[in-house]
PDB file of N, CA and C in Angstrom:
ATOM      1  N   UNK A   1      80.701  -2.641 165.757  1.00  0.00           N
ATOM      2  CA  UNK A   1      79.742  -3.208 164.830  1.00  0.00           C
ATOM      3  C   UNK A   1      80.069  -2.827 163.383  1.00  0.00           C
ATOM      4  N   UNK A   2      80.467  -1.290 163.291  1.00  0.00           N
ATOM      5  CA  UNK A   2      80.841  -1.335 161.777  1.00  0.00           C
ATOM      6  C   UNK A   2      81.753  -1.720 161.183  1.00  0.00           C
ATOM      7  N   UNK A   3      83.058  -2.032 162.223  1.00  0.00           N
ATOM      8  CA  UNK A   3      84.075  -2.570 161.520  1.00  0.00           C
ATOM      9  C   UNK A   3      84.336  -4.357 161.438  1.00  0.00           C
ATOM     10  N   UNK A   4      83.440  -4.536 162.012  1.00  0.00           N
ATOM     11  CA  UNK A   4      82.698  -6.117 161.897  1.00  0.00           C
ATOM     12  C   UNK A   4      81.792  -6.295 160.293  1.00  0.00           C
ATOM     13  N   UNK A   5      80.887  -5.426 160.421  1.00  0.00           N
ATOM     14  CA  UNK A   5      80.283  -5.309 159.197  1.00  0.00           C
ATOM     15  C   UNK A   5      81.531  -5.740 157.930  1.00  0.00           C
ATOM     16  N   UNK A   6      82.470  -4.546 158.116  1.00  0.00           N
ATOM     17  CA  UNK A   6      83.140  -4.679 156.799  1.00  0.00           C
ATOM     18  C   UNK A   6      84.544  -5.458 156.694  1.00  0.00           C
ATOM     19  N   UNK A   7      84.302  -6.616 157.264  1.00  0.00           N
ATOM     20  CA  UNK A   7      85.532  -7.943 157.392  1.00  0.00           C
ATOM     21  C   UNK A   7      84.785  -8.235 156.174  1.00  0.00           C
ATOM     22  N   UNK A   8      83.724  -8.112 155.547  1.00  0.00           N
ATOM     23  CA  UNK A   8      83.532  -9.097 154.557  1.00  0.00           C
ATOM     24  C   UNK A   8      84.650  -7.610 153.460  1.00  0.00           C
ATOM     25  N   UNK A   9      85.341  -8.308 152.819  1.00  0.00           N
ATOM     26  CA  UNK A   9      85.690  -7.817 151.856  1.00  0.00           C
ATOM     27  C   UNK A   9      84.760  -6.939 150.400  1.00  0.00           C
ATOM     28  N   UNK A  10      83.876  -7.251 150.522  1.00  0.00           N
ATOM     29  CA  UNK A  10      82.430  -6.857 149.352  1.00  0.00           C
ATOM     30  C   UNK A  10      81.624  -6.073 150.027  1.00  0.00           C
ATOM     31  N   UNK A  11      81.891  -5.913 150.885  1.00  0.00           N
ATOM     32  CA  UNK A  11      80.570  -4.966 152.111  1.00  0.00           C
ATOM     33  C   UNK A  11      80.845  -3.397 151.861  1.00  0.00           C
ATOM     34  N   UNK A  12      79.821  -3.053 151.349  1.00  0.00           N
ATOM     35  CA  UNK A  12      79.627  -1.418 151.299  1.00  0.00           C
ATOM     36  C   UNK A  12      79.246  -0.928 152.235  1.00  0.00           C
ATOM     37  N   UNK A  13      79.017   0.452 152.870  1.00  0.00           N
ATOM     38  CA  UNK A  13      78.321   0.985 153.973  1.00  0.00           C
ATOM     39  C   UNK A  13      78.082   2.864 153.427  1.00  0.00           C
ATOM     40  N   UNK A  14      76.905   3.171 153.837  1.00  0.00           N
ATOM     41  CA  UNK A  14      76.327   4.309 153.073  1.00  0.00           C
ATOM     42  C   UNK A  14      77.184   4.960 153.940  1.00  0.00           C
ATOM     43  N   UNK A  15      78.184   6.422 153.052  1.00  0.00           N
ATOM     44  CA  UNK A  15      78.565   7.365 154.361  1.00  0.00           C
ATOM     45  C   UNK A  15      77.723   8.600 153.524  1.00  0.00           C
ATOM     46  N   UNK A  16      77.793   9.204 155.240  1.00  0.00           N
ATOM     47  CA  UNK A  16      77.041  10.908 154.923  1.00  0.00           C
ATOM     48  C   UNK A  16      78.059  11.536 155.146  1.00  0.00           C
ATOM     49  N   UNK A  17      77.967  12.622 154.453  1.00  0.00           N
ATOM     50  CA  UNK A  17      79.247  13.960 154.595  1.00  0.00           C
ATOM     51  C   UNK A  17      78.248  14.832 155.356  1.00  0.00           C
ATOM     52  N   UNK A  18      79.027  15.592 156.113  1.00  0.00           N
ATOM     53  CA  UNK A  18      77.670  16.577 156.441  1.00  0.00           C
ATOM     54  C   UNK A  18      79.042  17.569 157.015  1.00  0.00           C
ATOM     55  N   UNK A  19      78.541  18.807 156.874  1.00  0.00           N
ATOM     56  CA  UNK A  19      79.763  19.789 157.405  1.00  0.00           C
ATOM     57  C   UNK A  19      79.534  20.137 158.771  1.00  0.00           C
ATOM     58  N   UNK A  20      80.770  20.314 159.102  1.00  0.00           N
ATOM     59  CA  UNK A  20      80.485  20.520 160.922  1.00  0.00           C
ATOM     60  C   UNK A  20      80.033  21.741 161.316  1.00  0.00           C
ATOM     61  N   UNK A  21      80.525  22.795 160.120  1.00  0.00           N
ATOM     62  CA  UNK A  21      80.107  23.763 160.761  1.00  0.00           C
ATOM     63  C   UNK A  21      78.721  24.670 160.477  1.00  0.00           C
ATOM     64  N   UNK A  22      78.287  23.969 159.636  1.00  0.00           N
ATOM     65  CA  UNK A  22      76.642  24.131 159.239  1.00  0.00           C
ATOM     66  C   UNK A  22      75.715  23.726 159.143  1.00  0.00           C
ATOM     67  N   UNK A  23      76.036  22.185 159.091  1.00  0.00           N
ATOM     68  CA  UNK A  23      74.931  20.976 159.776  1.00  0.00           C
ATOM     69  C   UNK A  23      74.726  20.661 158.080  1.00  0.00           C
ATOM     70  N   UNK A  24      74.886  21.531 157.152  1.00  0.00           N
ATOM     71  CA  UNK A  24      73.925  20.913 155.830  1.00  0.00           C
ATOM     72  C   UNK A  24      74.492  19.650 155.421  1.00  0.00           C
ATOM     73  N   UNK A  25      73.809  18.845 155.012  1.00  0.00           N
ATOM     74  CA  UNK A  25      74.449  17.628 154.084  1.00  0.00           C
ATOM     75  C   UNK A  25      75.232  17.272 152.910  1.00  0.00           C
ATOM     76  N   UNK A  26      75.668  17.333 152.867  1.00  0.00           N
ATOM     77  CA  UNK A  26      76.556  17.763 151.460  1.00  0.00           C
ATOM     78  C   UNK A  26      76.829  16.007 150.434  1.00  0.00           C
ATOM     79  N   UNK A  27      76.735  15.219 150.868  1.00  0.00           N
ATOM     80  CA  UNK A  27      76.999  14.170 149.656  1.00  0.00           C
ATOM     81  C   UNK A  27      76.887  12.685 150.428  1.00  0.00           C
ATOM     82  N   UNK A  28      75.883  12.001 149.713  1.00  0.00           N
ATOM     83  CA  UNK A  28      75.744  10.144 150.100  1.00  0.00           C
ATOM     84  C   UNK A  28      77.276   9.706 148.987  1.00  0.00           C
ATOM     85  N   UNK A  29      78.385   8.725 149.782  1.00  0.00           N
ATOM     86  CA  UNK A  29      79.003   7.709 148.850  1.00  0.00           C
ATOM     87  C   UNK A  29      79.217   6.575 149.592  1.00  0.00           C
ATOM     88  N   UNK A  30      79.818   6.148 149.279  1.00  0.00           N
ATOM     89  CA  UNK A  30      80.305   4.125 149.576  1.00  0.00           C
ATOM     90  C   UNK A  30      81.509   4.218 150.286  1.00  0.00           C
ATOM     91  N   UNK A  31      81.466   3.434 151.427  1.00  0.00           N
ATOM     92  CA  UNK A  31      83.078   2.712 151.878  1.00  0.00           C
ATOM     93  C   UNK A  31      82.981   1.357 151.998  1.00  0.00           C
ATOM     94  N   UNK A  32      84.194   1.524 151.798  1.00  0.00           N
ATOM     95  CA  UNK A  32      84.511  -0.561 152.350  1.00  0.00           C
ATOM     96  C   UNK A  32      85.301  -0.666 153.476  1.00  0.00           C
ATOM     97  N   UNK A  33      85.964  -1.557 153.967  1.00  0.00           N
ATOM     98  CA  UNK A  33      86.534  -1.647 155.192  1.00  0.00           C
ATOM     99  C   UNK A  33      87.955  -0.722 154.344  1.00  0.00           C
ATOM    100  N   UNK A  34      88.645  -0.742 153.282  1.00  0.00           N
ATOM    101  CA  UNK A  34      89.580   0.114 152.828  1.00  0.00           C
ATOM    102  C   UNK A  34      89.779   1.540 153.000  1.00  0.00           C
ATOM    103  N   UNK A  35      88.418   1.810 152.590  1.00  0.00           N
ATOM    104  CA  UNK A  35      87.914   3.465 152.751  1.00  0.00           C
ATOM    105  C   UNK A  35      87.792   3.815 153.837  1.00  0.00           C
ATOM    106  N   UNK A  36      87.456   3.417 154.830  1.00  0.00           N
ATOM    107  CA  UNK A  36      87.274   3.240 156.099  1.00  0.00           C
ATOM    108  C   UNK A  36      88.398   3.782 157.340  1.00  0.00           C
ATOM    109  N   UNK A  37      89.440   2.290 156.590  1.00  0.00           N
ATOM    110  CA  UNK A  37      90.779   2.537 157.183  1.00  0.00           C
ATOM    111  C   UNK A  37      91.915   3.875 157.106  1.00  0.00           C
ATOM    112  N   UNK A  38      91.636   3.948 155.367  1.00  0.00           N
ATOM    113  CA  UNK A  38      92.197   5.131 154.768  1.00  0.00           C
ATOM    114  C   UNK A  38      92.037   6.435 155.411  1.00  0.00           C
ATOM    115  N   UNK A  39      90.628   6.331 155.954  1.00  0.00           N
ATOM    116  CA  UNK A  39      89.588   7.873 156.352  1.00  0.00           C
ATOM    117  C   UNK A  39      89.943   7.924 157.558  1.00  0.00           C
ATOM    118  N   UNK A  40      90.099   6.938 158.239  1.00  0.00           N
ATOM    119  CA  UNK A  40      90.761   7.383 159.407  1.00  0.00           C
ATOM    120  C   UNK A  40      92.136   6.962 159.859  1.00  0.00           C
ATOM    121  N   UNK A  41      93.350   6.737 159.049  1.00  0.00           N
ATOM    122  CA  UNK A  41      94.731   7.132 159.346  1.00  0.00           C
ATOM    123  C   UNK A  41      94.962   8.479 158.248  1.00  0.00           C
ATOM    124  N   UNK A  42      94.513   8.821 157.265  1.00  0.00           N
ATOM    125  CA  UNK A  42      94.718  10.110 156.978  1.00  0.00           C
ATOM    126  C   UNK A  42      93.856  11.446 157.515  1.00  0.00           C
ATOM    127  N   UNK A  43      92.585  11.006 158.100  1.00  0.00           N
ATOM    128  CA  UNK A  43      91.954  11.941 158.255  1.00  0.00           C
ATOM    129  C   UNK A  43      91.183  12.615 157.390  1.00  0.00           C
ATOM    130  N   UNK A  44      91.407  12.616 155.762  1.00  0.00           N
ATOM    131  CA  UNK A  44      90.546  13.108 155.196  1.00  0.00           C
ATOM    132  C   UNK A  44      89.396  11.560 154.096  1.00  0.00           C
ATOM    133  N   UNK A  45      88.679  12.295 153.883  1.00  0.00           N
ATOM    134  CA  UNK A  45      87.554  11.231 153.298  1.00  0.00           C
ATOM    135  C   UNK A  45      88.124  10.597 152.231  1.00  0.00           C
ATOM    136  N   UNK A  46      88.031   9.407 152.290  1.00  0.00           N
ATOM    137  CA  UNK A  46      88.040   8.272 151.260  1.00  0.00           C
ATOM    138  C   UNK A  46      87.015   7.303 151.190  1.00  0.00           C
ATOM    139  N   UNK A  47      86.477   6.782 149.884  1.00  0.00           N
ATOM    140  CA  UNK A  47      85.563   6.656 149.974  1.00  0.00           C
ATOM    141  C   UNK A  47      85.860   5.551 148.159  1.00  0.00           C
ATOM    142  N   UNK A  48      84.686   4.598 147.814  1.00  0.00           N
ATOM    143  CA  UNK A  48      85.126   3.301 147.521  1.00  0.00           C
ATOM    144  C   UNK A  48      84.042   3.942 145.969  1.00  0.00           C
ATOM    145  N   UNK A  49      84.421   3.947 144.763  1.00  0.00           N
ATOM    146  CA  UNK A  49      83.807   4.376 143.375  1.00  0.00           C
ATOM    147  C   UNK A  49      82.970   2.566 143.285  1.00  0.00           C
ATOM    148  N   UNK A  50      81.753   2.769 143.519  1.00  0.00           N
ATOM    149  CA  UNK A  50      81.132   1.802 142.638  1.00  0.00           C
ATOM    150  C   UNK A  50      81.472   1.632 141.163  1.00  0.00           C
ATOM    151  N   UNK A  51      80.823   2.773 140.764  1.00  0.00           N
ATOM    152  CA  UNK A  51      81.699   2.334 139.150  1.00  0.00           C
ATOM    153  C   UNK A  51      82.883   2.074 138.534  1.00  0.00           C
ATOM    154  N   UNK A  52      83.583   2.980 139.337  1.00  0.00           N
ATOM    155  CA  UNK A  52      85.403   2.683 138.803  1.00  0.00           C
ATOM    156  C   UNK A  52      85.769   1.116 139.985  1.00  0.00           C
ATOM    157  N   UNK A  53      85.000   0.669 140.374  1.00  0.00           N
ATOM    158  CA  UNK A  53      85.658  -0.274 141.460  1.00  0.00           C
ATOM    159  C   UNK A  53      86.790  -0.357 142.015  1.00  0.00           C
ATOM    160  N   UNK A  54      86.960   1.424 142.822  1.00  0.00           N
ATOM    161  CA  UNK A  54      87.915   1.974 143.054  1.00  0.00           C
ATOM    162  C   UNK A  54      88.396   2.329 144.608  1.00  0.00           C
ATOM    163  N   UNK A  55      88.968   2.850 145.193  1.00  0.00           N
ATOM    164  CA  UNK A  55      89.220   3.586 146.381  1.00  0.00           C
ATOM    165  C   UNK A  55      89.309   5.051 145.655  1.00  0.00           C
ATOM    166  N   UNK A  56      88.744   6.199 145.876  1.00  0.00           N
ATOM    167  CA  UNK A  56      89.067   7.675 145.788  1.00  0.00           C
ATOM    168  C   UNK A  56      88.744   8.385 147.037  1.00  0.00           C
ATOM    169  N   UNK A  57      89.702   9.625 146.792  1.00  0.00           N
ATOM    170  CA  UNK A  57      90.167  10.509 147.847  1.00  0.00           C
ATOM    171  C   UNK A  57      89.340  11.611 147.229  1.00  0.00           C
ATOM    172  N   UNK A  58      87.850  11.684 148.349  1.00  0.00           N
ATOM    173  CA  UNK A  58      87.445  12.650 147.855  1.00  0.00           C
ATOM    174  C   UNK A  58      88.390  14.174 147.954  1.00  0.00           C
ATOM    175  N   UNK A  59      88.049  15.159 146.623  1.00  0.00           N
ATOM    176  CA  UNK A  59      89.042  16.059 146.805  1.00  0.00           C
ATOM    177  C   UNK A  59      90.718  16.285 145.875  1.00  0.00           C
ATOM    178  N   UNK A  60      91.018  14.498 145.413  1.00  0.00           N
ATOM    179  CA  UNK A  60      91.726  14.421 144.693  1.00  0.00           C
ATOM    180  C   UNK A  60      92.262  14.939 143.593  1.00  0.00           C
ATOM    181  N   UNK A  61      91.434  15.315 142.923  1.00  0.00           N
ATOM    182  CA  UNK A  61      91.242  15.847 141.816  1.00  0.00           C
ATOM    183  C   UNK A  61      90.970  17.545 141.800  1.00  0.00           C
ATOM    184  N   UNK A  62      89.919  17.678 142.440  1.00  0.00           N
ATOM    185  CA  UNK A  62      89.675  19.070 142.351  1.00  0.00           C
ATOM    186  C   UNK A  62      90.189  19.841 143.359  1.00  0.00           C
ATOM    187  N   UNK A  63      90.836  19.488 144.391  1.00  0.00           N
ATOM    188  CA  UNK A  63      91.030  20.185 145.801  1.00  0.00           C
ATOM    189  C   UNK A  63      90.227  20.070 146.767  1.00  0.00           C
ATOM    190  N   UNK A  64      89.502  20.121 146.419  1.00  0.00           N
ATOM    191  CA  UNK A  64      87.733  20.318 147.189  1.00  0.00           C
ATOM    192  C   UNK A  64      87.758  19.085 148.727  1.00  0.00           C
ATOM    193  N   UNK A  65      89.481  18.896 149.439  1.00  0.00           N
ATOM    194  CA  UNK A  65      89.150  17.656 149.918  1.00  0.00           C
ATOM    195  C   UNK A  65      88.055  18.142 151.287  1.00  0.00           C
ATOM    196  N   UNK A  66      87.654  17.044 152.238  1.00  0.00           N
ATOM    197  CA  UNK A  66      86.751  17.207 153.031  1.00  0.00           C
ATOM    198  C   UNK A  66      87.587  16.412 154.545  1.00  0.00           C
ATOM    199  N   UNK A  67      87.844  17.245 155.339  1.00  0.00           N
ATOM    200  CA  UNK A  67      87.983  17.115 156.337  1.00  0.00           C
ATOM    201  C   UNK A  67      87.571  16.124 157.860  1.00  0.00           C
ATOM    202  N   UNK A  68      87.728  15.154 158.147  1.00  0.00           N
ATOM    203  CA  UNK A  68      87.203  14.402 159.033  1.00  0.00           C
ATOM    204  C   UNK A  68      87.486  15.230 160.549  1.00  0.00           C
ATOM    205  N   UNK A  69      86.145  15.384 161.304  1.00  0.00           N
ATOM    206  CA  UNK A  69      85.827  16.215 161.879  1.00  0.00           C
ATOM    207  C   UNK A  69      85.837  14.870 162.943  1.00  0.00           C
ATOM    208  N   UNK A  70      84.528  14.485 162.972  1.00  0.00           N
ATOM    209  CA  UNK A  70      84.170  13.338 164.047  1.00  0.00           C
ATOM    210  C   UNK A  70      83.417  12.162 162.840  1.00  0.00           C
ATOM    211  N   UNK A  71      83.251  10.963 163.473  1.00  0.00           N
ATOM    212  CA  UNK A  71      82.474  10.043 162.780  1.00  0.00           C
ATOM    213  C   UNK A  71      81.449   8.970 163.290  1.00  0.00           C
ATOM    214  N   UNK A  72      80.857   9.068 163.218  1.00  0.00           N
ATOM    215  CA  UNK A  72      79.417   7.873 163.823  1.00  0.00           C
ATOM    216  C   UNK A  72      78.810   7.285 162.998  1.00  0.00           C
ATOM    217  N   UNK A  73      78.558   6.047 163.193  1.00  0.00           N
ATOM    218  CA  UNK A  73      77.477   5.173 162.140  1.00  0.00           C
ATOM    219  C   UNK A  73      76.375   4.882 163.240  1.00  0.00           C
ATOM    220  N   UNK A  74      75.579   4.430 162.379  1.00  0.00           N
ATOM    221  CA  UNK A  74      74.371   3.882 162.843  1.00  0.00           C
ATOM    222  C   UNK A  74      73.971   2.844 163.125  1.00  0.00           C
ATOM    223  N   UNK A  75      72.617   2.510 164.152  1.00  0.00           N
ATOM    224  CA  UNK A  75      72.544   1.586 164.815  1.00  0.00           C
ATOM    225  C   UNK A  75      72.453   0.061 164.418  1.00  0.00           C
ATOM    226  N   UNK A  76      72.525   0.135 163.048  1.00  0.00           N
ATOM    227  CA  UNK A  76      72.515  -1.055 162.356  1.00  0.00           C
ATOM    228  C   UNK A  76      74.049  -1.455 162.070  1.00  0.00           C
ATOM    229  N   UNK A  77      74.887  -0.212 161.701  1.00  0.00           N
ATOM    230  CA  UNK A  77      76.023  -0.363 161.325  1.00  0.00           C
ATOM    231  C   UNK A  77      76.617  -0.484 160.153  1.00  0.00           C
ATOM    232  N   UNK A  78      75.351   0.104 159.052  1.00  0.00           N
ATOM    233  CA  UNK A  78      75.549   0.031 157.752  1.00  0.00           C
ATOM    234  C   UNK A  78      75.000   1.242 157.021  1.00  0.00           C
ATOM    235  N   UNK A  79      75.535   2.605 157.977  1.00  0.00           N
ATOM    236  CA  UNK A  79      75.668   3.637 157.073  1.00  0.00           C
ATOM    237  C   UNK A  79      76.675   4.475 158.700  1.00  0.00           C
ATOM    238  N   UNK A  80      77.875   5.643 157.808  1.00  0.00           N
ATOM    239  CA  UNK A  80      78.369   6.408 158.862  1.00  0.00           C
ATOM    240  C   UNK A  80      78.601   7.904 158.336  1.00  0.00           C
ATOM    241  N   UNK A  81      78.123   8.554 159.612  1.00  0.00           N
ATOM    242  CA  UNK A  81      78.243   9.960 159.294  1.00  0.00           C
ATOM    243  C   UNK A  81      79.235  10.387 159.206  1.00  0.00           C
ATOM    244  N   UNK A  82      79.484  11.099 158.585  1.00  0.00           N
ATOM    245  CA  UNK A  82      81.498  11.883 159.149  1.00  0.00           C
ATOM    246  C   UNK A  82      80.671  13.086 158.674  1.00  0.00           C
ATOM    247  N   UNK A  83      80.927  14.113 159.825  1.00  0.00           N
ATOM    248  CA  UNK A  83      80.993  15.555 160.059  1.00  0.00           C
ATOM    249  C   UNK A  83      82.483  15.873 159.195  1.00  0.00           C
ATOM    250  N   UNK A  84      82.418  16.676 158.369  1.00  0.00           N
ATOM    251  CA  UNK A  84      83.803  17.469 157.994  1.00  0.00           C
ATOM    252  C   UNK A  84      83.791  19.153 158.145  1.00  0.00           C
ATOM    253  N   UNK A  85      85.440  19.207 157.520  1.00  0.00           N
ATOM    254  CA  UNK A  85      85.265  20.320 157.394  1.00  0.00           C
ATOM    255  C   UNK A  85      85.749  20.637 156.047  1.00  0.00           C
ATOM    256  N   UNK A  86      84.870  21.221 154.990  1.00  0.00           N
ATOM    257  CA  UNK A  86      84.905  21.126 153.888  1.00  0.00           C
ATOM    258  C   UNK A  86      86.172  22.430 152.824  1.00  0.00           C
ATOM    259  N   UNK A  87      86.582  21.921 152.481  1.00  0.00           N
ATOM    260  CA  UNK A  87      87.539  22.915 151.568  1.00  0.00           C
ATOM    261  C   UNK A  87      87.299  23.163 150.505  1.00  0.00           C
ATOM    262  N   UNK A  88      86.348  23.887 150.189  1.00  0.00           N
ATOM    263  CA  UNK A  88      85.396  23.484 148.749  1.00  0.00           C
ATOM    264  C   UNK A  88      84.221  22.691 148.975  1.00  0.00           C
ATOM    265  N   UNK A  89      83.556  22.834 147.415  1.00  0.00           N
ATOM    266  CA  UNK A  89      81.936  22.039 146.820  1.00  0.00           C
ATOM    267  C   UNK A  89      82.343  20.930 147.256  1.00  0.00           C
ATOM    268  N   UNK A  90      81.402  20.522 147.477  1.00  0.00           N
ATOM    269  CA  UNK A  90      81.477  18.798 147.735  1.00  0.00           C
ATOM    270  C   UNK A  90      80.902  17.933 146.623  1.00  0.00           C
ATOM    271  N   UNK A  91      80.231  18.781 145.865  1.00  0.00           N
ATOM    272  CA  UNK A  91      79.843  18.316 144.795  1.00  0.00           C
ATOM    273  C   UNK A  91      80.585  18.216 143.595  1.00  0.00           C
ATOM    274  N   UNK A  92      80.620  17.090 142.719  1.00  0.00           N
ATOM    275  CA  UNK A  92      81.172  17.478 141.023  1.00  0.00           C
ATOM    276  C   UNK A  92      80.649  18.826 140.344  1.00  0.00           C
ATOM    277  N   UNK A  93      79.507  19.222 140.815  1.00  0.00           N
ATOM    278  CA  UNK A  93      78.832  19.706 139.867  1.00  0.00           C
ATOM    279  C   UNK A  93      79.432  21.455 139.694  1.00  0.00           C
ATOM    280  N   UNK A  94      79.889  21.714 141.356  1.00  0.00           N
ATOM    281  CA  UNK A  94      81.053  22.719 141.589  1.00  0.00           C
ATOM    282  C   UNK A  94      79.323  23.206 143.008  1.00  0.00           C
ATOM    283  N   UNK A  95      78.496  22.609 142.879  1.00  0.00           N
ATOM    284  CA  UNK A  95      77.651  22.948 144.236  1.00  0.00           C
ATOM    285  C   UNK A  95      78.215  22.192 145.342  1.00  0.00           C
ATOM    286  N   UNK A  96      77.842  23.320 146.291  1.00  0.00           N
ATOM    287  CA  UNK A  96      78.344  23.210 147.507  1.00  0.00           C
ATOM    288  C   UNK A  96      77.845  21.982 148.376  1.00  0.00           C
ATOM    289  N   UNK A  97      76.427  21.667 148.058  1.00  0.00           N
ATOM    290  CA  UNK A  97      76.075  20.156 148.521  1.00  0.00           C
ATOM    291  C   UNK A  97      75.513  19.637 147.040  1.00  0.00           C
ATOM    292  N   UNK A  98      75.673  18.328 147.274  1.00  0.00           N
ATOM    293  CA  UNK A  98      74.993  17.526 146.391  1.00  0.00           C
ATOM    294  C   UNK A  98      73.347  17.253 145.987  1.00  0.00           C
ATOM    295  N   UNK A  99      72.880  17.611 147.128  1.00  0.00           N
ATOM    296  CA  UNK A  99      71.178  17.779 147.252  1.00  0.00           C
ATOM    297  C   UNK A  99      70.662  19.242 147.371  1.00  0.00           C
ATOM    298  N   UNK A 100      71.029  19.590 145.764  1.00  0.00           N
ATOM    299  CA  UNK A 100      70.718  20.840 145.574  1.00  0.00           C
ATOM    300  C   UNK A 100      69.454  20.509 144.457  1.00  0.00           C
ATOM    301  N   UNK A 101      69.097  19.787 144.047  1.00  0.00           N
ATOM    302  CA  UNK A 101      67.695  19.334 143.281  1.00  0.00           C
ATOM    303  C   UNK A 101      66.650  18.987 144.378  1.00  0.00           C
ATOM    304  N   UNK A 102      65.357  19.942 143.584  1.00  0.00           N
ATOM    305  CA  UNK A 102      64.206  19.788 144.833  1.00  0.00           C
ATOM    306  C   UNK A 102      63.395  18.653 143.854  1.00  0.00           C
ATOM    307  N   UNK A 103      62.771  17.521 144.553  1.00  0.00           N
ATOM    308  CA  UNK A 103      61.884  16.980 144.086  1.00  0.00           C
ATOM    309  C   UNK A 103      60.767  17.832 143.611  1.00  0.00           C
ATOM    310  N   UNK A 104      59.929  17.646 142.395  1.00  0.00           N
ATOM    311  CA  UNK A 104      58.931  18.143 142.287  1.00  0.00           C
ATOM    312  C   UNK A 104      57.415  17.200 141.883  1.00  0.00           C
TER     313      UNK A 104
END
């Protein structure tokens, strides 16, 4: 179903990072059927820049890459988890998850 989803060339799909070995969540981004493909013949996360209308390797830049552990989407088929294993923040911000702001 998800790789049906993303035959359309324009089709985004929400992924979750979440680390395998602590369960916390660490970062919402975008794939396309590219990111997708990428993430799983290299194994590590790739993932599609809305703004740069890009393909990036999370990790590229800073080291920080993230490990593909296992992966599941959901029953709709338009969001997928990938468990990693993280080598570094997952965050820009240099935090370790991205949902480190508490609503108030």
């Amino acid at each position: 179903m998800l790789q049906e989803r993303l035959l359309d060339p324009d089709a985004l799909v929400a992924a979750i990072l979440q680390d395998d070995s602590t369960g916390s969540v660490l970062m919402l981004a975008w794939m396309n059927r590219a990111a997708l493909d990428a993430t799983l013949s290299t194994r590590r996360v790739t993932l599609w820049s809305r703004s740069r209308n890009e393909l990036w390797v999370k990790g590229e830049s800073s080291g920080n890459f993230q490990e593909v552990v296992s992966m599941r989407y959901d029953c709709d088929g338009d969001a997928i988890l990938i468990r990693v294993k993280s080598h570094g923040p997952a965050c820009h911000t240099g935090a370790t998850s991205c949902f480190h702001n508490e609503v108030e």
